[in-house]
Protein backbone atom coordinates (compact mmCIF):
# COMPACT_ATOMS: atom_id res chain seq x y z
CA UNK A 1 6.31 -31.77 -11.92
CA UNK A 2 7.31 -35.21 -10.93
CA UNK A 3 9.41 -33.51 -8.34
CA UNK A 4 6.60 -31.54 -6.69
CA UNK A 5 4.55 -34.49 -6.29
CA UNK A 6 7.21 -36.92 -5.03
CA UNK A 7 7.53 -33.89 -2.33
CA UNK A 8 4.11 -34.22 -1.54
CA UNK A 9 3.07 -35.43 2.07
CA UNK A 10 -0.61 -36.31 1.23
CA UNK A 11 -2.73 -35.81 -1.90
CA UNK A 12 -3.63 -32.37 -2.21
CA UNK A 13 -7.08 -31.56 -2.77
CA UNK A 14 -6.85 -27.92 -3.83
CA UNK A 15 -5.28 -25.84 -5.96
CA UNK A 16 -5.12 -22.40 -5.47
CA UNK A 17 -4.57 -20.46 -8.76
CA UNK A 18 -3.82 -16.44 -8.46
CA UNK A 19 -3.58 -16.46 -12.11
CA UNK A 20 -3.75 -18.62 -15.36
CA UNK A 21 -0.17 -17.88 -17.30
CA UNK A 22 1.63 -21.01 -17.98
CA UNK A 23 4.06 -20.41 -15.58
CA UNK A 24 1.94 -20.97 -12.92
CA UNK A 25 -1.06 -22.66 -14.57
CA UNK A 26 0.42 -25.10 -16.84
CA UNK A 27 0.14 -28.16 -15.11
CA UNK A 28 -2.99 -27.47 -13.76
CA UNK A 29 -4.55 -30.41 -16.23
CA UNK A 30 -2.48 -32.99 -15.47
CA UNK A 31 -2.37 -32.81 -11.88
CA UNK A 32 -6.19 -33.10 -12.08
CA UNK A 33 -5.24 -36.18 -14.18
CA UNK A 34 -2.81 -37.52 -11.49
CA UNK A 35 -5.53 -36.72 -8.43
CA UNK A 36 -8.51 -37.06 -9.55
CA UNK A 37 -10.19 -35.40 -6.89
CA UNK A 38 -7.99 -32.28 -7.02
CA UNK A 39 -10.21 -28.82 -7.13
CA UNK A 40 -8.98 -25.83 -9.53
CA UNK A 41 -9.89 -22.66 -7.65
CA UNK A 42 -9.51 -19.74 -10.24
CA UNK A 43 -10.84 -16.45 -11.35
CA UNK A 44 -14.40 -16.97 -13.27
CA UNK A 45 -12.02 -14.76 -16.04
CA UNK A 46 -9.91 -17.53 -16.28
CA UNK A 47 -11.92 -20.61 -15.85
CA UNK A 48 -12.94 -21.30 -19.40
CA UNK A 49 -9.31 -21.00 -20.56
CA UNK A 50 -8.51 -23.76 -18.03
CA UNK A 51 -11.62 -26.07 -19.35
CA UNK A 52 -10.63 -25.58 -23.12
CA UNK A 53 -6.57 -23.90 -23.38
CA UNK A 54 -6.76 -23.55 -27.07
CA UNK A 55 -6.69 -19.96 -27.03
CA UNK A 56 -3.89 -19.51 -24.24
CA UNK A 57 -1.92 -22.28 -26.21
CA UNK A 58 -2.64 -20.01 -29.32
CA UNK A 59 -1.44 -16.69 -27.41
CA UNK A 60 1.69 -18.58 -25.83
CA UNK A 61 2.97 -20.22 -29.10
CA UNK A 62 3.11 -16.89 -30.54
CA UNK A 63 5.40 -15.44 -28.06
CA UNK A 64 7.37 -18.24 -27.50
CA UNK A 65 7.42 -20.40 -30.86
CA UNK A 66 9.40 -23.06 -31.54
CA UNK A 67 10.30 -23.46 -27.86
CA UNK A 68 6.83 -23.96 -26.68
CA UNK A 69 7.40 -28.15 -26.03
CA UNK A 70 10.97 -27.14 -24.49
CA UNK A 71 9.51 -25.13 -22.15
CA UNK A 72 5.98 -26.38 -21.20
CA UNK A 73 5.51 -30.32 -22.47
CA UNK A 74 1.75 -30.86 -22.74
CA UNK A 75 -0.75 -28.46 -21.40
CA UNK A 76 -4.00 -30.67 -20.85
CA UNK A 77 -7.36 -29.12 -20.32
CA UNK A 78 -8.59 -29.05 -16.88
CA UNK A 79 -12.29 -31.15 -16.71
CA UNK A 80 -15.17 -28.10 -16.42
CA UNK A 81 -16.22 -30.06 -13.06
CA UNK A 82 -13.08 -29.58 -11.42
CA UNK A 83 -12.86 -26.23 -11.97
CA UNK A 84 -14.37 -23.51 -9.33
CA UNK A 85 -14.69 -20.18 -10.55
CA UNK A 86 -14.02 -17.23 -7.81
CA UNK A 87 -15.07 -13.64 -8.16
CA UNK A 88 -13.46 -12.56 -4.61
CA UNK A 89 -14.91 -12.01 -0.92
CA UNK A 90 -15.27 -16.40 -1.10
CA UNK A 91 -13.51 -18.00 1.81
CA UNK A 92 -11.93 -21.66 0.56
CA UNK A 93 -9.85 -23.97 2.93
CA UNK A 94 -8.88 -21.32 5.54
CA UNK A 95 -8.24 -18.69 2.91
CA UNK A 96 -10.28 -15.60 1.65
CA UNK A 97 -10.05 -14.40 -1.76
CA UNK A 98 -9.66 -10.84 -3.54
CA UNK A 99 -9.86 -10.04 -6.62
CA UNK A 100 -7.34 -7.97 -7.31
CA UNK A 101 -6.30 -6.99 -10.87
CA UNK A 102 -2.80 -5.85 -11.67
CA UNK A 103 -0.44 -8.91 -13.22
CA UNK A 104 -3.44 -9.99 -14.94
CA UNK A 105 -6.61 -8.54 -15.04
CA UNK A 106 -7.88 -11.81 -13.79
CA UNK A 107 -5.67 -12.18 -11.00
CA UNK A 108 -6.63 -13.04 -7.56
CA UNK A 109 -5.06 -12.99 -4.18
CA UNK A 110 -5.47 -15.33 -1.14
CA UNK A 111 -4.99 -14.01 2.32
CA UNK A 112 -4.54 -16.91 5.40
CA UNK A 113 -3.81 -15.83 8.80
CA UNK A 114 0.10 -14.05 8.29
CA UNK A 115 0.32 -14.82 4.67
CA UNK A 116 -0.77 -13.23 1.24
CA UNK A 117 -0.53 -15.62 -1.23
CA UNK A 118 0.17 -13.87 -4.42
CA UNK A 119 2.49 -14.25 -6.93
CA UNK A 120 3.22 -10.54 -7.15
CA UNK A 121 1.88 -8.40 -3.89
CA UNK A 122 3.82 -5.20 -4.04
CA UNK A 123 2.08 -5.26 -7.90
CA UNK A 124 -1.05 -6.95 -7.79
CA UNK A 125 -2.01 -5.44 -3.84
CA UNK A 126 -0.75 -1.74 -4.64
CA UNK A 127 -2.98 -1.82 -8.00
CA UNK A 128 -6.16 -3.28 -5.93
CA UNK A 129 -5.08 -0.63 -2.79
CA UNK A 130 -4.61 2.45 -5.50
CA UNK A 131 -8.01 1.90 -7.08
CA UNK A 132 -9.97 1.60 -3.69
CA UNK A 133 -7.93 4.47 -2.48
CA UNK A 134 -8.88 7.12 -4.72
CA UNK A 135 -12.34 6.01 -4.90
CA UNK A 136 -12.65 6.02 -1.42
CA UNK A 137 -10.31 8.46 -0.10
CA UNK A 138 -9.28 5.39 3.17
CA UNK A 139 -9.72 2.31 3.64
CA UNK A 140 -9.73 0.61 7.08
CA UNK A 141 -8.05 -3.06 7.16
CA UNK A 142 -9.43 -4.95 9.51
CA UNK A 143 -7.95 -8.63 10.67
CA UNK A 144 -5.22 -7.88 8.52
CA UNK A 145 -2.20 -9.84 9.87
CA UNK A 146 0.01 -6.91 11.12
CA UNK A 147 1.47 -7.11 14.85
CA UNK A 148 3.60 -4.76 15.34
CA UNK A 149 5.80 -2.13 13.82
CA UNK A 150 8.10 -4.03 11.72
CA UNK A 151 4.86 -6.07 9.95
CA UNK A 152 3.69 -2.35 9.34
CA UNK A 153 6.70 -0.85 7.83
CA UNK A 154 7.06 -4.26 5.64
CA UNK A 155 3.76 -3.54 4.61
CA UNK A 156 3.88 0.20 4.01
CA UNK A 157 6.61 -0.39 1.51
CA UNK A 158 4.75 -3.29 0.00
CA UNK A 159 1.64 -0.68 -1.17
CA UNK A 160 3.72 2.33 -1.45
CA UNK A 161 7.13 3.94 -3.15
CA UNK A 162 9.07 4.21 0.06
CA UNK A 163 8.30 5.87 3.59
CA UNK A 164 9.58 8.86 4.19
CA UNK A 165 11.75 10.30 6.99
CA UNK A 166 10.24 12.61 9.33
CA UNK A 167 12.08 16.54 8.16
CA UNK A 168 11.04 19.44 10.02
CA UNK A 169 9.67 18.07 12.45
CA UNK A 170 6.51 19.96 13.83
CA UNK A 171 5.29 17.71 16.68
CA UNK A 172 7.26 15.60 19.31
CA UNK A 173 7.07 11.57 18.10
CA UNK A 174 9.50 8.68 18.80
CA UNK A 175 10.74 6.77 16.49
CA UNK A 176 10.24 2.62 16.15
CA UNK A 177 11.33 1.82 12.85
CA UNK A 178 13.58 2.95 9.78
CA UNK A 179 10.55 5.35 8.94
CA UNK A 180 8.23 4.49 11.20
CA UNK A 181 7.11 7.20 13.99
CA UNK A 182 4.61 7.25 16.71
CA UNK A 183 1.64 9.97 16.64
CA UNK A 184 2.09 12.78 18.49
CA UNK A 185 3.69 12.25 21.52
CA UNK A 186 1.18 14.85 23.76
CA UNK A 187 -0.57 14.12 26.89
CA UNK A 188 -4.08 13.23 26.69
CA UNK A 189 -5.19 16.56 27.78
CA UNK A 190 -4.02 18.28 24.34
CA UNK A 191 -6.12 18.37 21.18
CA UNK A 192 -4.93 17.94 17.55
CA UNK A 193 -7.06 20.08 14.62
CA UNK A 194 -7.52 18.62 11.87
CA UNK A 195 -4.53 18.92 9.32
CA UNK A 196 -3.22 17.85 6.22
CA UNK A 197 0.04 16.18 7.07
CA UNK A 198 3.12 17.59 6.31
CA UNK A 199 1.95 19.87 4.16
CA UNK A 200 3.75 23.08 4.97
CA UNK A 201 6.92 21.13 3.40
CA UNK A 202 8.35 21.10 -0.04
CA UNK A 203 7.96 17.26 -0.33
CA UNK A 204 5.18 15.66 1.79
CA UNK A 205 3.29 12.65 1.87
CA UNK A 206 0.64 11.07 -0.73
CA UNK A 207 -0.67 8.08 1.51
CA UNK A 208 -0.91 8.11 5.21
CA UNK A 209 -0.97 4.82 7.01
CA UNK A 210 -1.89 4.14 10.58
CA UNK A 211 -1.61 1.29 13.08
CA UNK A 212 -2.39 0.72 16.41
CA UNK A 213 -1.10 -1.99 18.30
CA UNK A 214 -1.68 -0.79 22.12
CA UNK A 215 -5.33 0.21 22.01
CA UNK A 216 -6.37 3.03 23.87
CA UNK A 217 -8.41 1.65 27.57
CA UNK A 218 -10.64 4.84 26.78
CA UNK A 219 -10.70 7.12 23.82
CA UNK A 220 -7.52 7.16 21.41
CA UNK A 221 -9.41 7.40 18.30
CA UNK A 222 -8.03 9.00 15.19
CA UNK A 223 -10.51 11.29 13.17
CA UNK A 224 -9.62 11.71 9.78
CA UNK A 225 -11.38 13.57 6.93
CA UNK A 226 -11.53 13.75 3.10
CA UNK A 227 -10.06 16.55 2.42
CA UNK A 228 -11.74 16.59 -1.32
CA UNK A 229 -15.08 17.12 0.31
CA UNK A 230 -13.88 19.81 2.51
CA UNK A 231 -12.42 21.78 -0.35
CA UNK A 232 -15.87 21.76 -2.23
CA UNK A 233 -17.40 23.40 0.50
CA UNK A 234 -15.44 26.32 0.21
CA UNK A 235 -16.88 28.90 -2.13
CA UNK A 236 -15.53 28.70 -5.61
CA UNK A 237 -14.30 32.62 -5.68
CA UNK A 238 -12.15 31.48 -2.83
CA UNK A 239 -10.60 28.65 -4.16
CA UNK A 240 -9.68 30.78 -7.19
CA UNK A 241 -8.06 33.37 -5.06
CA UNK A 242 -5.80 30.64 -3.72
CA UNK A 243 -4.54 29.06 -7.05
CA UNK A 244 -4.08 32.16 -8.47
CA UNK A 245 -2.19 33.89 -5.26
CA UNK A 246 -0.89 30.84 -3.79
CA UNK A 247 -0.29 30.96 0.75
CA UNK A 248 2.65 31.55 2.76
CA UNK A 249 3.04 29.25 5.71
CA UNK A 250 4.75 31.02 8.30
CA UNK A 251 6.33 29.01 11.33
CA UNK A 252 7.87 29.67 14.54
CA UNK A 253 10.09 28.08 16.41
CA UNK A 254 10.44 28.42 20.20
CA UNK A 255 9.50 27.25 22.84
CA UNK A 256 6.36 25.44 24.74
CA UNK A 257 4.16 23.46 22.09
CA UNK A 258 5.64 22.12 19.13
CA UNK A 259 9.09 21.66 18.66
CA UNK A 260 11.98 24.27 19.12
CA UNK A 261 14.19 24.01 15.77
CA UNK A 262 17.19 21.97 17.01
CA UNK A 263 14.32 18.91 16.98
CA UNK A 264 12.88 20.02 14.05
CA UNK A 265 15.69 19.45 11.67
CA UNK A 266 17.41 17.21 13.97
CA UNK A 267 20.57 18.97 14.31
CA UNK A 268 22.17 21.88 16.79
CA UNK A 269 24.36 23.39 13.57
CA UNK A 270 22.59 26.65 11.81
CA UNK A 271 24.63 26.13 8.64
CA UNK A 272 22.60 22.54 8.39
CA UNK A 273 19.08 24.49 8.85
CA UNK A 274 20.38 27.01 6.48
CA UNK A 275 21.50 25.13 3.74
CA UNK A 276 18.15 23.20 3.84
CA UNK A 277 16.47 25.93 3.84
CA UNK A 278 18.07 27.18 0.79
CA UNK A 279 17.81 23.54 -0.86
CA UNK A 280 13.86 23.58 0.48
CA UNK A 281 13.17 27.66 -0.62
CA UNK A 282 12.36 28.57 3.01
CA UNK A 283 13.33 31.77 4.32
CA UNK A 284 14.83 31.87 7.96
CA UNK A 285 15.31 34.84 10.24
CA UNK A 286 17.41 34.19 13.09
CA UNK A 287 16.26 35.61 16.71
CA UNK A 288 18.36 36.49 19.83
CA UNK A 289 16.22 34.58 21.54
CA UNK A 290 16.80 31.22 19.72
CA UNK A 291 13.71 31.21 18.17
CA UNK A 292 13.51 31.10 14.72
CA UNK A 293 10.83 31.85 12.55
CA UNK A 294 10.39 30.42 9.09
CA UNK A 295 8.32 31.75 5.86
CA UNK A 296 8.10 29.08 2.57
CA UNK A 297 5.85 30.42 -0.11
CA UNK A 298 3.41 27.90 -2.19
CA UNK A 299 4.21 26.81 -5.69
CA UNK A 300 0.53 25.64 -5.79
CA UNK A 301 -2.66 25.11 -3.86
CA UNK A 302 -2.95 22.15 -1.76
């Protein structure tokens, strides 16, 4: 600790805890000792374990036994008035707060201008994201510090798996990042039904994410719709019919809108398309014509 503070410009005068483990909350106490007028910002969870450690100490000798003193000297209690307890949605010193469980149930995040302060984001984010997610079916960030396509790939792989690369292709889009495409690439005058993406493929998304960094002068919005709703409007008979049948999605490729199949699976050899096919269980028919229509058969309802 003494080399933290002897790096210190000024005296700080808060402290910004995402979560009360030793690691990052041991030496909350005696920097309150040191400066006096420091504030403890912490989850209300977490607060009373800060005032009086006895249990944490209690939890952390357990795991860690004999080596407690080697590895965390004295942990002094933080005094109650210089603790401030945080639920989330509170804005402190430039920063705004969210609670957002995932390390530690506790654990909070704090979000200023271009940077998330969190000792764990792809965790602690993608568990508060997930949650919201489902409940919600979208959710809309707005002021989130994303510029341009690079900030929203690094973030799409910071709440997700991985991004996927656009396969058979069914619309024209350009590509601006490792996975990152634009939307369709049609003139203004064409419409888009609604759709859910990708889904005529063996392997297609679970999260969509959007970004717009050139907004439209006039119209350019992006309807989207939960497709859980839509599905219990369709009569239950019906649904049944389609779990127990399964679809067939059949596809052709040619000419005019969409895509002809040289841009769909990005290559101008047949034995490629063929041997994804087989890999993907698509059927192909090839045309004199160069068209090509294509016929995959459902494993399952989607």
């Amino acid at each position: 600790m003494d080399t933290l503070v002897a790096g210190l410009e000024e005296e700080p005068r808060a402290l910004l805890l995402t979560h009360i483990h030793l690691d990052h909350a041991g030496a909350s106490g005696s920097l309150v000792r040191r400066f006096p007028g420091l504030r403890v910002y912490v989850h209300e969870s977490g607060a009373q374990h800060l005032v009086d450690p006895a249990k944490l100490l209690e939890s952390a000798t357990r795991l860690y036994g004999d080596d407690m003193d080697r590895l965390w000297e004295d942990v002094l209690p933080v005094p109650a008035e210089s603790v401030v307890a945080l639920v989330g949605g509170e804005s402190i010193e430039g920063f705004r707060v969210a609670h957002a469980p995932g390390h530690a149930r506790h654990h909070v995040v704090y979000l200023h201008e271009a940077t998330w302060l969190s000792h764990d984001l792809p965790r602690a984010s993608r568990d508060f994201v997930e949650r919201q997610l489902v409940k919600y079916g979208a959710i809309l960030f707005r002021g989130f510090p994303v510029k341009d396509s690079d900030d929203f790939e690094q973030f799409g792989m910071a709440v997700s798996d991985n991004l996927l690369e656009y396969k058979e292709r069914s619309s024209p889009r350009s590509q601006v990042g490792e996975n990152v495409y634009t939307s369709t690439d049609y003139p203004p005058s064409q419409k888009i039904f609604p759709h859910n993406e990708h889904s005529y493929a063996v392997t297609f998304p679970l999260k969509l994410f959007f970004f717009c960094e050139t907004p439209a002068t006039r119209g350019g919005e992006t309807p989207i719709g939960d497709t859980r709703k839509i599905a219990q409007r369709i009569r239950p008979e019906i649904r049944e019919r389609f779990r127990q049948r399964k679809w067939m999605y059949m596809r052709n490729f040619g000419y005019g809108m969409g895509v002809p199949w040289r841009k769909a699976f990005a290559t101008s050899d047949k034995s490629v398309v063929e041997a994804y096919a087989e890999l993907n269980k698509i059927d192909l028919e090839w045309k004199d014509n160069d068209c090509l229509p294509r016929r995959f058969n459902s494993g399952r309802s989607r």
